[in-house]
PDB file of N, CA and C in Angstrom:
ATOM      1  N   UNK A   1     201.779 235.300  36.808  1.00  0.00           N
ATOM      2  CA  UNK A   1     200.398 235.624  36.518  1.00  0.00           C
ATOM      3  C   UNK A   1     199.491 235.401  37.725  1.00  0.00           C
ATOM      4  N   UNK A   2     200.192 234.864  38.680  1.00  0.00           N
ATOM      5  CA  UNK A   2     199.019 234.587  39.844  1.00  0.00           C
ATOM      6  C   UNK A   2     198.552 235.566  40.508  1.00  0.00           C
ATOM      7  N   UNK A   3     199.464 237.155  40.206  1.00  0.00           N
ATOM      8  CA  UNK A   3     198.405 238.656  40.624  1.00  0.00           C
ATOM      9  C   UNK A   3     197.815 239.265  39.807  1.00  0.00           C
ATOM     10  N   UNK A   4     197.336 238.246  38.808  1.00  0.00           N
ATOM     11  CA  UNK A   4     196.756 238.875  36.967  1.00  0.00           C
ATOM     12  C   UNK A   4     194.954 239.353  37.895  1.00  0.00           C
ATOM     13  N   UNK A   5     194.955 240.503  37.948  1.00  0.00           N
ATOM     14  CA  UNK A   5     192.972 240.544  38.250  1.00  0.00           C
ATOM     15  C   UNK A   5     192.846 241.821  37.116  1.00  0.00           C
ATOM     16  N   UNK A   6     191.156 241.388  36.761  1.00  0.00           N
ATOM     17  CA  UNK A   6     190.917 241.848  35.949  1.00  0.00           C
ATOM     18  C   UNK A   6     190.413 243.777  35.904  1.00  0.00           C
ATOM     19  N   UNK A   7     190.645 244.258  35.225  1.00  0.00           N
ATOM     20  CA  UNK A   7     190.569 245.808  34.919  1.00  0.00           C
ATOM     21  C   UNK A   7     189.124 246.151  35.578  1.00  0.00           C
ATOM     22  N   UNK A   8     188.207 245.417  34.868  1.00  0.00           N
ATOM     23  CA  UNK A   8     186.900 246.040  34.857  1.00  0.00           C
ATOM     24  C   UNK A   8     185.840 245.029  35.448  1.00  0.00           C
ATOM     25  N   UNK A   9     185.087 245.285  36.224  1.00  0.00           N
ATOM     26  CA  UNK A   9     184.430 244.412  36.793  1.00  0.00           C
ATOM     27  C   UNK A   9     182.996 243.576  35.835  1.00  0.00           C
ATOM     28  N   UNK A  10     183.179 243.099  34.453  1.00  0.00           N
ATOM     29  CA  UNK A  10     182.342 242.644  33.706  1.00  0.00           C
ATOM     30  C   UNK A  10     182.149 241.359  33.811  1.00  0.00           C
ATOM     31  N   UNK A  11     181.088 240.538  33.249  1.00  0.00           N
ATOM     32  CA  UNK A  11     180.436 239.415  33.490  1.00  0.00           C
ATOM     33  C   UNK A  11     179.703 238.881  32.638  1.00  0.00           C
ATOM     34  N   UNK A  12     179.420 237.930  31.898  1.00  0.00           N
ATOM     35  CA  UNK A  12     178.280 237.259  30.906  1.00  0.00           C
ATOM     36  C   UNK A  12     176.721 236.995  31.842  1.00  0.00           C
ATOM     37  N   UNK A  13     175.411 237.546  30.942  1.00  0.00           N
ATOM     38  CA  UNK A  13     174.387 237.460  31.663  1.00  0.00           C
ATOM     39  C   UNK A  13     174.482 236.216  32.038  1.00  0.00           C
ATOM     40  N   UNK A  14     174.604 234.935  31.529  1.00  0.00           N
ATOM     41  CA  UNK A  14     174.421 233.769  31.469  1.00  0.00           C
ATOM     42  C   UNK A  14     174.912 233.079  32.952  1.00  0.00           C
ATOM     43  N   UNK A  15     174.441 232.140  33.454  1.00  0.00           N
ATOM     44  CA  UNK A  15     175.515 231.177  33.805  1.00  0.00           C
ATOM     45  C   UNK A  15     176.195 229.870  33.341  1.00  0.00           C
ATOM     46  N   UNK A  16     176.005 229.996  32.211  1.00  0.00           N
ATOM     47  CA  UNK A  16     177.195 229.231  31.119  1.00  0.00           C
ATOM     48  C   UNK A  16     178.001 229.504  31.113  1.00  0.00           C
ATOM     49  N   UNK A  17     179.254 228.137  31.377  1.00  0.00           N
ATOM     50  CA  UNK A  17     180.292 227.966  31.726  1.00  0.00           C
ATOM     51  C   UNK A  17     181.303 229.235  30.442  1.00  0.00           C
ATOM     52  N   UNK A  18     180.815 228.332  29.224  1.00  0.00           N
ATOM     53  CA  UNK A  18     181.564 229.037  27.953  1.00  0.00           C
ATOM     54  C   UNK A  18     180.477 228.978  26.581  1.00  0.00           C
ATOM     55  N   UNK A  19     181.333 229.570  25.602  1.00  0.00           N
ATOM     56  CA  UNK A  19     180.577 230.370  24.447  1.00  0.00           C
ATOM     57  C   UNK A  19     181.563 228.530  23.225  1.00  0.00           C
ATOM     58  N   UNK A  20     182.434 227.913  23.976  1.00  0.00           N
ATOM     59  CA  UNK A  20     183.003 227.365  22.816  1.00  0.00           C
ATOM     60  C   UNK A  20     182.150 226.482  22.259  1.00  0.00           C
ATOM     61  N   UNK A  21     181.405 225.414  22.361  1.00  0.00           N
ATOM     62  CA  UNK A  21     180.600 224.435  22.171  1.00  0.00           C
ATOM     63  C   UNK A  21     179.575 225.106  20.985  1.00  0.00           C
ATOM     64  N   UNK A  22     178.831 226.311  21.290  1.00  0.00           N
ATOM     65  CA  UNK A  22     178.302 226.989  20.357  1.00  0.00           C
ATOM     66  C   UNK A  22     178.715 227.920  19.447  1.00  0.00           C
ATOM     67  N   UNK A  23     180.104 228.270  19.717  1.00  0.00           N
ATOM     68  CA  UNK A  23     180.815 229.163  18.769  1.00  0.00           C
ATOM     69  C   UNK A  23     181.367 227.906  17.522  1.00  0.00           C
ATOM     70  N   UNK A  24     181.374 226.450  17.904  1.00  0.00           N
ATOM     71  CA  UNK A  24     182.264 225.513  17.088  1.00  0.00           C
ATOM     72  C   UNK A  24     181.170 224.960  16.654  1.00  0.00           C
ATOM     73  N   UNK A  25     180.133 225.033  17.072  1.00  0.00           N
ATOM     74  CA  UNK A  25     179.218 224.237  16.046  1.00  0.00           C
ATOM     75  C   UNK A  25     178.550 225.425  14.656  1.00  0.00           C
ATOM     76  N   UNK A  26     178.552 226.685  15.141  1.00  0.00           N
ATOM     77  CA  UNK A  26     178.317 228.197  14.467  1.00  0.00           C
ATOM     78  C   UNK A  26     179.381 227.754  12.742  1.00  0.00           C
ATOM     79  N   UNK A  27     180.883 227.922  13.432  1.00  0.00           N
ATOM     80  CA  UNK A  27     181.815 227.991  12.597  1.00  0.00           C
ATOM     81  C   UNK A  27     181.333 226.760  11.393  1.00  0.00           C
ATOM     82  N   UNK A  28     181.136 225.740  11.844  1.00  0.00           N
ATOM     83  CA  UNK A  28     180.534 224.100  11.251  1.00  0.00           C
ATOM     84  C   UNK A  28     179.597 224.497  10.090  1.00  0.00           C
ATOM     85  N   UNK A  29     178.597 224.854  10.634  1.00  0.00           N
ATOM     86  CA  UNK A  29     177.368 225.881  10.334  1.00  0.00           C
ATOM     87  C   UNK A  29     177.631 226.544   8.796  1.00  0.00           C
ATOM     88  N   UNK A  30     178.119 227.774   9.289  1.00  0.00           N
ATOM     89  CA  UNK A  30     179.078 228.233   8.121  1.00  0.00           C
ATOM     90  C   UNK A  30     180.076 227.772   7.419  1.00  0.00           C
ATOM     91  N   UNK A  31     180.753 227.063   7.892  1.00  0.00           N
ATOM     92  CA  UNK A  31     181.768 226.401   6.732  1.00  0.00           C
ATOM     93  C   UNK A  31     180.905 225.203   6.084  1.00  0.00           C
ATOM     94  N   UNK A  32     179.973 224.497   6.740  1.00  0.00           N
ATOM     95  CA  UNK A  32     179.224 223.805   5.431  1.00  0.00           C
ATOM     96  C   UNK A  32     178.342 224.861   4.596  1.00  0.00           C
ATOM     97  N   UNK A  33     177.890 226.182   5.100  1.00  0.00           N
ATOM     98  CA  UNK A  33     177.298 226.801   3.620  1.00  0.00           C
ATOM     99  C   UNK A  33     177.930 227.417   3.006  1.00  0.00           C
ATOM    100  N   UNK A  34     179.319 227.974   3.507  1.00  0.00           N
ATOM    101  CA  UNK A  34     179.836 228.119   2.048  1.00  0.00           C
ATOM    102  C   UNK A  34     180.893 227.180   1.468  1.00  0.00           C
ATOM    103  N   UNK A  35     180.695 225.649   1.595  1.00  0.00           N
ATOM    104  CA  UNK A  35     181.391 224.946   0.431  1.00  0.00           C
ATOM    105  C   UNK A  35     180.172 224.531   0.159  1.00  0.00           C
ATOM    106  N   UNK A  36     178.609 224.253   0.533  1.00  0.00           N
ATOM    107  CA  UNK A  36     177.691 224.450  -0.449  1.00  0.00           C
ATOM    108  C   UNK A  36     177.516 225.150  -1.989  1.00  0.00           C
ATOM    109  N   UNK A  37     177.379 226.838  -1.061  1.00  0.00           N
ATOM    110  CA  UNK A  37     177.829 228.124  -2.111  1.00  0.00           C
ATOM    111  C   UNK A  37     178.893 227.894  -3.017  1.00  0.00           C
ATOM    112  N   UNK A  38     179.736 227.039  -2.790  1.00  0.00           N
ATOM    113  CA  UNK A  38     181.054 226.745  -3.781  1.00  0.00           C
ATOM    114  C   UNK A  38     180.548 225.929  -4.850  1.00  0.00           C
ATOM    115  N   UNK A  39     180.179 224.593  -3.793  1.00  0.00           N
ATOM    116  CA  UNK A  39     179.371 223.744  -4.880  1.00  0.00           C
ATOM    117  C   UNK A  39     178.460 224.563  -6.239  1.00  0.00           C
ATOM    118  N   UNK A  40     177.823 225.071  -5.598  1.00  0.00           N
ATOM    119  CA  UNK A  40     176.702 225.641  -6.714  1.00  0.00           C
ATOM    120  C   UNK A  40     177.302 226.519  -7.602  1.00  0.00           C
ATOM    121  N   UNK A  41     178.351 227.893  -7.336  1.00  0.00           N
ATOM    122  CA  UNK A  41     178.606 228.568  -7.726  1.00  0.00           C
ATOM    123  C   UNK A  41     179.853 228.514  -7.693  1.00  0.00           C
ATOM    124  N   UNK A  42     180.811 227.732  -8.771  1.00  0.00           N
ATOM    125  CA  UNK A  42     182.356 227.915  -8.824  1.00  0.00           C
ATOM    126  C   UNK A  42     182.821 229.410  -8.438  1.00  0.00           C
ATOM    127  N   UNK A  43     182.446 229.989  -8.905  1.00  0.00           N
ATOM    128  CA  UNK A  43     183.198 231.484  -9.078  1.00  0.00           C
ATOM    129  C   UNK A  43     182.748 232.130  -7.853  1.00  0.00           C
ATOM    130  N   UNK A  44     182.223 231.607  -6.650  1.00  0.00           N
ATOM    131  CA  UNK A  44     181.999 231.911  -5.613  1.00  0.00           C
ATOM    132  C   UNK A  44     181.772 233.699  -5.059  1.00  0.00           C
ATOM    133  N   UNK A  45     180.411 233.965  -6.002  1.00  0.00           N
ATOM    134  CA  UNK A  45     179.597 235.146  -5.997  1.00  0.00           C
ATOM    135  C   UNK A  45     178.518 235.090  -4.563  1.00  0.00           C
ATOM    136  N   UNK A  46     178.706 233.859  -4.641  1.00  0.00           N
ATOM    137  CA  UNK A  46     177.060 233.879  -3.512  1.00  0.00           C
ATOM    138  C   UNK A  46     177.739 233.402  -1.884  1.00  0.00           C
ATOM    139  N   UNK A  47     179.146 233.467  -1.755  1.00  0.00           N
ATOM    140  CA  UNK A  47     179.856 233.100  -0.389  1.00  0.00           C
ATOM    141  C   UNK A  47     179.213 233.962   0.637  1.00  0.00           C
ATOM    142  N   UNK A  48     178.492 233.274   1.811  1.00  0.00           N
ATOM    143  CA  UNK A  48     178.321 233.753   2.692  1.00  0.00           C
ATOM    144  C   UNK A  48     179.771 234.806   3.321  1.00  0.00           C
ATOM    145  N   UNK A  49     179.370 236.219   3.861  1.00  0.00           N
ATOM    146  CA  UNK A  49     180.809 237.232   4.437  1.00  0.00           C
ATOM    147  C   UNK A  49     180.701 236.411   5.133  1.00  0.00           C
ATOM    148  N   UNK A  50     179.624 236.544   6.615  1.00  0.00           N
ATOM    149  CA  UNK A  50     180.261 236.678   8.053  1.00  0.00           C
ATOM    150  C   UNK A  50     179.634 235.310   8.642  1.00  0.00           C
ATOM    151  N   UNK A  51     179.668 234.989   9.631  1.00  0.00           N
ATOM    152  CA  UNK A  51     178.797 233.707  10.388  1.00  0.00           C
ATOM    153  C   UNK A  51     177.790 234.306  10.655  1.00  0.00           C
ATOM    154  N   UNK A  52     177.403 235.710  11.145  1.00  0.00           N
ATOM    155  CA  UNK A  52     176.059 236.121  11.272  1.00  0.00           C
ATOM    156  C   UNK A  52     174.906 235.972  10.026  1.00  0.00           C
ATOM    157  N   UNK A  53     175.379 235.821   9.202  1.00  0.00           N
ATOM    158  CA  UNK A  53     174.527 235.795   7.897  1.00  0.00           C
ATOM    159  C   UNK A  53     174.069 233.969   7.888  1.00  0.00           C
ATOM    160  N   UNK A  54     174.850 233.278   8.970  1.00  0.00           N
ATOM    161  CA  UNK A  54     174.322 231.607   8.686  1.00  0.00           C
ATOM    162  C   UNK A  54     173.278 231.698  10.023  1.00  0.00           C
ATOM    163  N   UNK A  55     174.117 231.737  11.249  1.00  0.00           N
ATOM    164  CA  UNK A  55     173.362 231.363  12.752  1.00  0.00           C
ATOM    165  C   UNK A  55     173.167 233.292  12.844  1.00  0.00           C
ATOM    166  N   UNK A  56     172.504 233.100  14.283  1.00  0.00           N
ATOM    167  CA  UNK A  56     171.900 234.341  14.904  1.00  0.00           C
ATOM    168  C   UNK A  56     172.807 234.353  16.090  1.00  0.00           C
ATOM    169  N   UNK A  57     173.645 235.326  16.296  1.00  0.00           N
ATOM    170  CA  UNK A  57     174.721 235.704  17.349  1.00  0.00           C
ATOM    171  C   UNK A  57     174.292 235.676  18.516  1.00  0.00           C
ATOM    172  N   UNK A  58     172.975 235.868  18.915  1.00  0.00           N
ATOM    173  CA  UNK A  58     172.161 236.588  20.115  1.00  0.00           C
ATOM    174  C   UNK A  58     171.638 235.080  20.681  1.00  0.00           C
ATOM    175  N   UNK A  59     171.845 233.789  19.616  1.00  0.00           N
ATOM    176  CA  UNK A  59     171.383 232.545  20.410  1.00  0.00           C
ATOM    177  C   UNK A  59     172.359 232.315  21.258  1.00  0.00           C
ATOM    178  N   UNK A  60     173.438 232.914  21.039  1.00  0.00           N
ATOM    179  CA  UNK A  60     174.693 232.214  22.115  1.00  0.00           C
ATOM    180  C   UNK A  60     174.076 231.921  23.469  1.00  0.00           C
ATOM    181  N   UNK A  61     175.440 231.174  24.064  1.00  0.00           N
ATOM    182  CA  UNK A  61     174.527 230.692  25.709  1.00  0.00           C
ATOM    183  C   UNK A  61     174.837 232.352  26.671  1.00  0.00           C
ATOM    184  N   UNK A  62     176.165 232.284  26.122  1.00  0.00           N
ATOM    185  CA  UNK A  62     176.142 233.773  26.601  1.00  0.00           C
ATOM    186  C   UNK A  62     176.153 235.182  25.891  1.00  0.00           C
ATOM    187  N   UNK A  63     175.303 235.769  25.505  1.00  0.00           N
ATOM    188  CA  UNK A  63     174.739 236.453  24.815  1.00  0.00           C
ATOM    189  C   UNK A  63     174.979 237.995  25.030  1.00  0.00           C
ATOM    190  N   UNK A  64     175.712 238.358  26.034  1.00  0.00           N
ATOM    191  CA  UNK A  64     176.135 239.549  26.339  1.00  0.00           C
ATOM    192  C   UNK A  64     176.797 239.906  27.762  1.00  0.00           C
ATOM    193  N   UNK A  65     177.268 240.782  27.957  1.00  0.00           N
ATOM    194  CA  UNK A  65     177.745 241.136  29.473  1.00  0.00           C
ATOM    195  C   UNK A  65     177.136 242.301  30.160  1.00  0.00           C
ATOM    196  N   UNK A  66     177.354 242.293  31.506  1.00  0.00           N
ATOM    197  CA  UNK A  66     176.497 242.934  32.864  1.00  0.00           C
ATOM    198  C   UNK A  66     177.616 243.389  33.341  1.00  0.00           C
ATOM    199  N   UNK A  67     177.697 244.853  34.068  1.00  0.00           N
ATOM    200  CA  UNK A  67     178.843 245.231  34.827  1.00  0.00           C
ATOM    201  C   UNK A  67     177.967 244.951  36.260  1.00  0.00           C
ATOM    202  N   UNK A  68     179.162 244.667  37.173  1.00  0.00           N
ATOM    203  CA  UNK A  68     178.862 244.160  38.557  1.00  0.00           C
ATOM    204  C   UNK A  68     179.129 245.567  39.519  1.00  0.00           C
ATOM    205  N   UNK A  69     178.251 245.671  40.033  1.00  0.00           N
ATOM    206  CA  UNK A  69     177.536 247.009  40.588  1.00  0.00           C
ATOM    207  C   UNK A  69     179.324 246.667  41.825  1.00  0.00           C
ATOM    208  N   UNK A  70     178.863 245.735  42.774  1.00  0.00           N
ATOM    209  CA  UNK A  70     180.176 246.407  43.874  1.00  0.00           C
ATOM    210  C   UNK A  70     180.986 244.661  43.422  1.00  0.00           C
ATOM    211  N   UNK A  71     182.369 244.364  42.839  1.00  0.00           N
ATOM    212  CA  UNK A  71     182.568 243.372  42.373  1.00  0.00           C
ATOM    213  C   UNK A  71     183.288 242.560  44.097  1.00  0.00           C
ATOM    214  N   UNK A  72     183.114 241.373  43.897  1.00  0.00           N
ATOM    215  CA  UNK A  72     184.250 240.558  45.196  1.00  0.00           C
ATOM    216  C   UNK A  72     185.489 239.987  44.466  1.00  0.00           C
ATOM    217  N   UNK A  73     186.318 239.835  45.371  1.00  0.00           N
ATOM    218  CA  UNK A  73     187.353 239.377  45.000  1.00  0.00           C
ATOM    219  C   UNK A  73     187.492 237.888  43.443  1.00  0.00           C
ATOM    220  N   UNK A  74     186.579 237.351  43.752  1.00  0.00           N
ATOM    221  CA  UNK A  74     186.355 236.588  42.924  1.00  0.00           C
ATOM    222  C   UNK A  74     185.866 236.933  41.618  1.00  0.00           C
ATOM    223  N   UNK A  75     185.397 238.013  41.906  1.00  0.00           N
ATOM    224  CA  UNK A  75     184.341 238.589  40.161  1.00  0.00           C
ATOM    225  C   UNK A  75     185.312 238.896  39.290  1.00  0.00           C
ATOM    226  N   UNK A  76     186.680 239.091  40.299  1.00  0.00           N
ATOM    227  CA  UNK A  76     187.806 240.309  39.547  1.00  0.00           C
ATOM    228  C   UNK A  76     188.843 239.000  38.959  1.00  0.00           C
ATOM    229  N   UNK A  77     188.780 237.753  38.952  1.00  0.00           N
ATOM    230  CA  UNK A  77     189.922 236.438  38.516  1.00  0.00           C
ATOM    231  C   UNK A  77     189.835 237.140  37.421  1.00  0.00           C
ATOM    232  N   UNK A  78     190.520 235.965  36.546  1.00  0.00           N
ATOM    233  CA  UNK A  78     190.912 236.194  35.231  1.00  0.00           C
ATOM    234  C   UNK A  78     190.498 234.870  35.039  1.00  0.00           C
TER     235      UNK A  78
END
């Protein structure tokens, strides 16, 4: 894998390291409202579907990606 480079020259707007810290507290998030929703409603009619319906996707630290106009060797790691 040490000649693994990447296809496409993409990038997170952010300079945050990673998305995990806020993707694991998201999941938290949602899994306490729907064993709330359980609580209240055995027959579990009112279960939140998705995690977007608990947190807002767009708070992430990194919130979307930028293509890199001329990339360097480095833009292209894995």
């Amino acid at each position: 894998m040490s000649r693994s480079r990447k296809k496409s020259p993409f990038t997170g707007f952010t300079t945050a390291r990673s998305d995990q810290p806020w993707k694991a507290e998201a999941a938290r998030a949602f899994r306490h409202a729907a064993a709330q929703a359980l609580r209240l409603d055995p027959g579990g009619v009112a279960l939140p579907v998705k995690r977007s319906a608990r947190v807002n996707p767009w708070d992430a630290p990194k919130d979307g990606k930028q293509r890199i106009a001329e990339p360097g060797w480095k833009d292209l790691r894995k």
